[in-house]
Protein backbone atom coordinates (compact mmCIF):
# COMPACT_ATOMS: atom_id res chain seq x y z
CA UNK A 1 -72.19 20.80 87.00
CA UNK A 2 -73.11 17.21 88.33
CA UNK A 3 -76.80 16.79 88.19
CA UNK A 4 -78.52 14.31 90.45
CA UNK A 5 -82.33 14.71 89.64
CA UNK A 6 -83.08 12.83 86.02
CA UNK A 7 -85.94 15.25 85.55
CA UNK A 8 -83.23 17.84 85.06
CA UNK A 9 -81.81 18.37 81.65
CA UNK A 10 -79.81 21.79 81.59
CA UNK A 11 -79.45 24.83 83.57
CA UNK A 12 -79.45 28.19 82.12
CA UNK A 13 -78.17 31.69 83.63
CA UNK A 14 -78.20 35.37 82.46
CA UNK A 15 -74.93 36.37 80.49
CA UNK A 16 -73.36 39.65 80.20
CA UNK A 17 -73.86 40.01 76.42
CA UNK A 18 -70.75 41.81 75.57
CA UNK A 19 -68.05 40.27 78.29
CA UNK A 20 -69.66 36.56 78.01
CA UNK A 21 -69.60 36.51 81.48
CA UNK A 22 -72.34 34.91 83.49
CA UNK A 23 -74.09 37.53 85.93
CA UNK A 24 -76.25 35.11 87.37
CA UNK A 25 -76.57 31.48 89.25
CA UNK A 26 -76.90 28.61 87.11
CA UNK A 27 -80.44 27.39 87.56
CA UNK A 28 -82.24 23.84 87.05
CA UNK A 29 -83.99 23.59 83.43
CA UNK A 30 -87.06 20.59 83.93
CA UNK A 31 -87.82 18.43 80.60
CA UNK A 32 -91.27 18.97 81.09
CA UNK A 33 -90.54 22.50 80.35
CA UNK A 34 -88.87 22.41 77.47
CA UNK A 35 -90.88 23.46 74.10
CA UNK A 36 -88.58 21.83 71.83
CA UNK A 37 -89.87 18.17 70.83
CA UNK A 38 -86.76 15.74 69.61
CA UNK A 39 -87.21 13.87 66.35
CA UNK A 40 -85.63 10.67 65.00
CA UNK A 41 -83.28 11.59 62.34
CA UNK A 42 -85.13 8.99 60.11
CA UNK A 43 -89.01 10.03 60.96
CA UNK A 44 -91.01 10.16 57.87
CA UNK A 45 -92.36 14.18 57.69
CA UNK A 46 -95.54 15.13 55.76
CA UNK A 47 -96.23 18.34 53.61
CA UNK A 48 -99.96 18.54 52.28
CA UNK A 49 -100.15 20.84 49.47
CA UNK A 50 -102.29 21.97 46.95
CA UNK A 51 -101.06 20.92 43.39
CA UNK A 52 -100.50 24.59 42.73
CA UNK A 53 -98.05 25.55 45.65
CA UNK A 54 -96.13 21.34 44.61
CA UNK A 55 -95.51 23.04 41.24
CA UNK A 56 -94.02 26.50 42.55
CA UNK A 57 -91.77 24.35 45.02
CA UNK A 58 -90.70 22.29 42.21
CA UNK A 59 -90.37 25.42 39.52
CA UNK A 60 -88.74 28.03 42.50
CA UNK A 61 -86.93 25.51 43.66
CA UNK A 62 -87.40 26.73 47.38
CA UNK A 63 -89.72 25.94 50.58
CA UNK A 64 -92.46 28.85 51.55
CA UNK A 65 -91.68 30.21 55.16
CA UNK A 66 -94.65 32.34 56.70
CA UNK A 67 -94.17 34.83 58.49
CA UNK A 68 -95.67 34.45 62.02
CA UNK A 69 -97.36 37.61 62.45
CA UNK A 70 -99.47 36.54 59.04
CA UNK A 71 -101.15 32.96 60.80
CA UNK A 72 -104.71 32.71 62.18
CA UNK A 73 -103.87 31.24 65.21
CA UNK A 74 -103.64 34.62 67.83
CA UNK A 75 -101.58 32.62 70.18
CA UNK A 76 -98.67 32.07 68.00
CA UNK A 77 -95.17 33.30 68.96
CA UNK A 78 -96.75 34.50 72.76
CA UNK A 79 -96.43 34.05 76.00
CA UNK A 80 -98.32 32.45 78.08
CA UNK A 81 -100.83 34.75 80.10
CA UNK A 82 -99.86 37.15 83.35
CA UNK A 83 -100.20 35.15 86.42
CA UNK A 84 -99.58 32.48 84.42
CA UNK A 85 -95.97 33.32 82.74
CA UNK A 86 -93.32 32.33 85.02
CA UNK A 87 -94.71 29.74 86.90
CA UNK A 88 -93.85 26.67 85.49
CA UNK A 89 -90.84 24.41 87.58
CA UNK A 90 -87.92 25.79 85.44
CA UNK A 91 -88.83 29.45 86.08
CA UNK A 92 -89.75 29.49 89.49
CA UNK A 93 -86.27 27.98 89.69
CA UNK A 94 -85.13 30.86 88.35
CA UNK A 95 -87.06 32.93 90.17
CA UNK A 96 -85.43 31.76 94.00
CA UNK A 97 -81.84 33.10 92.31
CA UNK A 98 -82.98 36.14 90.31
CA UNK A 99 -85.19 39.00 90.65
CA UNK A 100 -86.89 40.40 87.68
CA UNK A 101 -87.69 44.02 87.40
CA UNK A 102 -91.15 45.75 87.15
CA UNK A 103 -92.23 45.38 83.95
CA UNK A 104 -90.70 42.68 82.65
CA UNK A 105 -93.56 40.81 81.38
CA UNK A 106 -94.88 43.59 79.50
CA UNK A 107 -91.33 44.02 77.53
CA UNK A 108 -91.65 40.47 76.89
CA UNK A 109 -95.04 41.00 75.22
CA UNK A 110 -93.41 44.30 73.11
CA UNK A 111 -90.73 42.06 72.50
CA UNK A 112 -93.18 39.41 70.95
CA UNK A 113 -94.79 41.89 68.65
CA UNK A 114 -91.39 42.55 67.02
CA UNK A 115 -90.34 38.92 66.67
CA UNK A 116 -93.75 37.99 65.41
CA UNK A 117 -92.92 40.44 62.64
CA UNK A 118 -89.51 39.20 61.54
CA UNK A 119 -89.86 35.35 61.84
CA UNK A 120 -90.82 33.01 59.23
CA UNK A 121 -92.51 29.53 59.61
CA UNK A 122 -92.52 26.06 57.40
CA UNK A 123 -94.34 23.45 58.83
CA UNK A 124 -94.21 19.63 58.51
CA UNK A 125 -96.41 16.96 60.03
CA UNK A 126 -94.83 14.33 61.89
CA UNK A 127 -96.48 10.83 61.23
CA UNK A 128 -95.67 7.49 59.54
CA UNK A 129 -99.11 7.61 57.48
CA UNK A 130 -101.29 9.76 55.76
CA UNK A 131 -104.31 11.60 57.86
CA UNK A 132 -107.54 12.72 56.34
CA UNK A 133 -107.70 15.33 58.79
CA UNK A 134 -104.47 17.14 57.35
CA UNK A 135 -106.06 16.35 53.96
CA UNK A 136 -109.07 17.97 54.81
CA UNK A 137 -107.00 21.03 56.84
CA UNK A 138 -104.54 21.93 54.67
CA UNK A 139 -105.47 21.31 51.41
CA UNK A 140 -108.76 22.96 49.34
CA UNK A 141 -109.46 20.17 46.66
CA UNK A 142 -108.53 16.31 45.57
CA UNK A 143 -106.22 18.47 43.32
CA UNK A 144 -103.10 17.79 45.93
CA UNK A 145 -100.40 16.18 46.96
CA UNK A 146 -98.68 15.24 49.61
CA UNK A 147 -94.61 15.44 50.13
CA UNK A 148 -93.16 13.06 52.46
CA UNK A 149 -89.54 13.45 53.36
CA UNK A 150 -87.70 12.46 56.36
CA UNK A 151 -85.72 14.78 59.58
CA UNK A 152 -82.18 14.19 58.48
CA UNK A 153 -83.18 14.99 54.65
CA UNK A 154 -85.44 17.72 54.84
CA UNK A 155 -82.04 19.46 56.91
CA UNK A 156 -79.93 18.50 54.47
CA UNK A 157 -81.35 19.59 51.74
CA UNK A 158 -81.51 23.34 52.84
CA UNK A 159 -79.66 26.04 51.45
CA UNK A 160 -79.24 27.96 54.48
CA UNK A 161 -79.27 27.48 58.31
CA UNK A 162 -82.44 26.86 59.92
CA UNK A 163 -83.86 26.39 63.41
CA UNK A 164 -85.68 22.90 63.38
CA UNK A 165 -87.82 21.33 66.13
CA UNK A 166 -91.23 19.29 66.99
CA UNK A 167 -93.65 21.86 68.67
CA UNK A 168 -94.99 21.39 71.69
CA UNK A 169 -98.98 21.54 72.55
CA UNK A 170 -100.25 23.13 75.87
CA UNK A 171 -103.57 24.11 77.39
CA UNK A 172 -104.03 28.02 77.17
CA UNK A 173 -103.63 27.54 81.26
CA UNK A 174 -100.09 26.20 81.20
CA UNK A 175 -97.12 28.28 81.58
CA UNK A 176 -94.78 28.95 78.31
CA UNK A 177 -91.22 28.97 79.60
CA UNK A 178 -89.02 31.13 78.01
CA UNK A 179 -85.96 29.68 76.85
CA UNK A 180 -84.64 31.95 74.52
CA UNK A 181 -85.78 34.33 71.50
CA UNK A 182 -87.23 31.14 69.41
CA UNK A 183 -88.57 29.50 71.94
CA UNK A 184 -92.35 30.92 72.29
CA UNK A 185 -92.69 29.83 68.59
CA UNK A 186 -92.17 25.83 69.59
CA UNK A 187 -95.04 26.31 71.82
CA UNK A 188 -98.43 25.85 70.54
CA UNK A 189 -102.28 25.85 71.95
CA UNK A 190 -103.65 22.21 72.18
CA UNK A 191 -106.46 22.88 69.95
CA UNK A 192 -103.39 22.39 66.89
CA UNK A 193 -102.41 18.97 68.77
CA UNK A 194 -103.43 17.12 65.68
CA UNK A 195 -100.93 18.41 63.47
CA UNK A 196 -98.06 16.93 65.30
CA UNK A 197 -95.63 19.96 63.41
CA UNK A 198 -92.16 19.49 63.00
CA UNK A 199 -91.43 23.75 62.73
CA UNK A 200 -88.45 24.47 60.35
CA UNK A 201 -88.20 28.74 61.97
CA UNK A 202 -85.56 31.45 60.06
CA UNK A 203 -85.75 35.10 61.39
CA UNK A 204 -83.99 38.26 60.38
CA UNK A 205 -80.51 37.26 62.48
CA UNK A 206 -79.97 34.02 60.52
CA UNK A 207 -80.73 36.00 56.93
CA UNK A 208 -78.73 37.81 54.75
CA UNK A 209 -81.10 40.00 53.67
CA UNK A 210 -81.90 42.10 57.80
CA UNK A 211 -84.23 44.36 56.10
CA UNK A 212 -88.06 43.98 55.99
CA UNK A 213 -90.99 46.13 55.01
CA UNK A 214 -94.05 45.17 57.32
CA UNK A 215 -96.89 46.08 55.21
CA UNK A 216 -95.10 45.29 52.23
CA UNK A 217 -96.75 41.75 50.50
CA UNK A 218 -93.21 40.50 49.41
CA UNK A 219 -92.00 40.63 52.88
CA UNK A 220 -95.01 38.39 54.51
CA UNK A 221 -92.68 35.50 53.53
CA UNK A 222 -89.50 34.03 52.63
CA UNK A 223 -88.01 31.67 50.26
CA UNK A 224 -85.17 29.38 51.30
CA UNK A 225 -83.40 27.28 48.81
CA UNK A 226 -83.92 23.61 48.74
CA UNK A 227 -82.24 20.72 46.88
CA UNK A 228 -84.79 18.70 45.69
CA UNK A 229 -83.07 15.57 44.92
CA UNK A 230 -82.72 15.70 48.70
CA UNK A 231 -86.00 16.78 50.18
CA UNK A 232 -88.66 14.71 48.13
CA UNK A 233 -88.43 10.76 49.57
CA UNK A 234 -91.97 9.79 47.76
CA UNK A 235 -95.06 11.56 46.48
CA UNK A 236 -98.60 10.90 46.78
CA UNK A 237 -101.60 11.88 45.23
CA UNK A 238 -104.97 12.96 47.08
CA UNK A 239 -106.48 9.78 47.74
CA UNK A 240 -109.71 10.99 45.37
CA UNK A 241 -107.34 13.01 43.06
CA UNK A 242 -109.03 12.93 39.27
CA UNK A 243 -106.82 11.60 36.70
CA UNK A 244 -106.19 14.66 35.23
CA UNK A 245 -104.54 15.71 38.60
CA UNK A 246 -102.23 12.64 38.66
CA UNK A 247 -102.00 12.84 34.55
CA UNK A 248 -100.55 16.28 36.09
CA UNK A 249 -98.39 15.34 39.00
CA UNK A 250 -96.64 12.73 36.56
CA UNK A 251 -95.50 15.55 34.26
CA UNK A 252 -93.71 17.86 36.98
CA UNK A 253 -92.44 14.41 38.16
CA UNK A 254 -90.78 13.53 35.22
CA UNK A 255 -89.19 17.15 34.39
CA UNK A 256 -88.30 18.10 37.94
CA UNK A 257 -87.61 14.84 40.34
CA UNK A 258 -86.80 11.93 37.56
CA UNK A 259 -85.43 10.13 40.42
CA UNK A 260 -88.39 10.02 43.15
CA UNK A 261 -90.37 7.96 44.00
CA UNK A 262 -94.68 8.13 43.51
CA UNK A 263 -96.85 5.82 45.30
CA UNK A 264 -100.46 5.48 44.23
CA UNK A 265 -103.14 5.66 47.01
């Protein structure tokens, strides 16, 4: 399909699930609507972390993925309010070729519920340099460290397939277009805008494991496998981390990532 208008980057339709066949128009899809931010296969990414949870990444040998339901933010994983859902450019395309049935939006907000409930979350910041603020956000002490990899390791060094994108920040008045069952967890409220996350997302489709017990404490996460070697580019210390915390970080250096590099704040 030739597309004339730059602002246009895809077109989606409905699909009959079991023939493959499209029951729909194709309709325009706007960039400005699209949650899922593009990163430089070389940008540097940032994990703060408390020296505690760098030691269990390096002993486990695998990354922590939350499980959405289980973050404070209230927004995360939704929609965007009624009367506000489905009026952003792409879906009011959408709207002039299809007709969506009474009740739609609230199966959309069941439908949230469930996902919320079987999706899992690791969460990288996206910057060249360090930021007090993520110090101060994400980590309780000067006993921490901070992980920097970049895009094109950090995939690499994964041990199973993951969905992998930059979020995008809107006002709690903009629409959240609906692209697809990941999609609403690539949208964030602005208040998070300082984060700048690069989302790593896993849910119960891509696992091997499709069971999960919802009030069970071992299934409020997952662990996915990481190579090391691969993730870790350099390591730094809290910029007021005691000696006895780098004294510390040294150690699991040495015996887990003889090869990495540490730079001293």
């Amino acid at each position: 399909m030739m597309n004339e208008d730059p602002e246009i980057v895809s077109y989606r339709a409905f699909q009959n699930r079991v023939t493959g066949e499209l029951m729909t128009e194709s309709t325009a899809v706007y960039a400005e609507d699209i949650p899922y931010k593009k990163v430089h296969p070389t940008q540097p990414l940032l994990r703060y972390m408390d020296l505690w949870k760098f030691e269990d990444l390096l002993k486990t040998g695998t990354l922590y993925f939350a499980r959405a339901d289980k973050f404070d933010d209230p927004l995360e994983g939704t929609a965007s309010e009624e009367g506000i859902h489905g009026t952003s450019r792409s879906d009011l395309a959408l709207a002039e070729k299809v007709t969506m049935a009474e009740g739609e939006y609230e199966k959309l907000k069941d439908f949230e519920k469930v996902a919320k409930g079987c999706t899992f979350v690791n969460c990288w910041h996206i910057n060249d340099d360090e930021s007090q603020e993520m110090w101060d956000a994400y980590t309780t002490s000067s006993e921490s460290v901070l992980v920097i990899t970049r895009a094109e390791q950090l995939l690499a060094s994964l041990g199973v397939p993951v969905f992998a994108a930059g979020v995008k920040y809107l006002s709690r008045d903009s629409p959240r277009t609906d692209m697809g069952n990941r999609s609403l967890f690539f949208f964030k409220d602005e208040a998070f805008a300082f984060e700048q996350e690069y989302r790593l997302l896993v849910d119960l489709a891509m696992l091997e494991d499709k069971s999960i017990r919802h009030d069970h404490e071992d299934d409020f996460y997952r662990r996915v496998p990481v190579d090391l070697e691969k993730l870790i580019w350099m390591i730094q210390p809290h910029p007021e981390a005691s000696e006895e915390t780098k004294a510390k970080l040294a150690e699991l250096v040495a015996e887990f990532l003889p090869s990495a590099k540490s730079v001293e704040p």
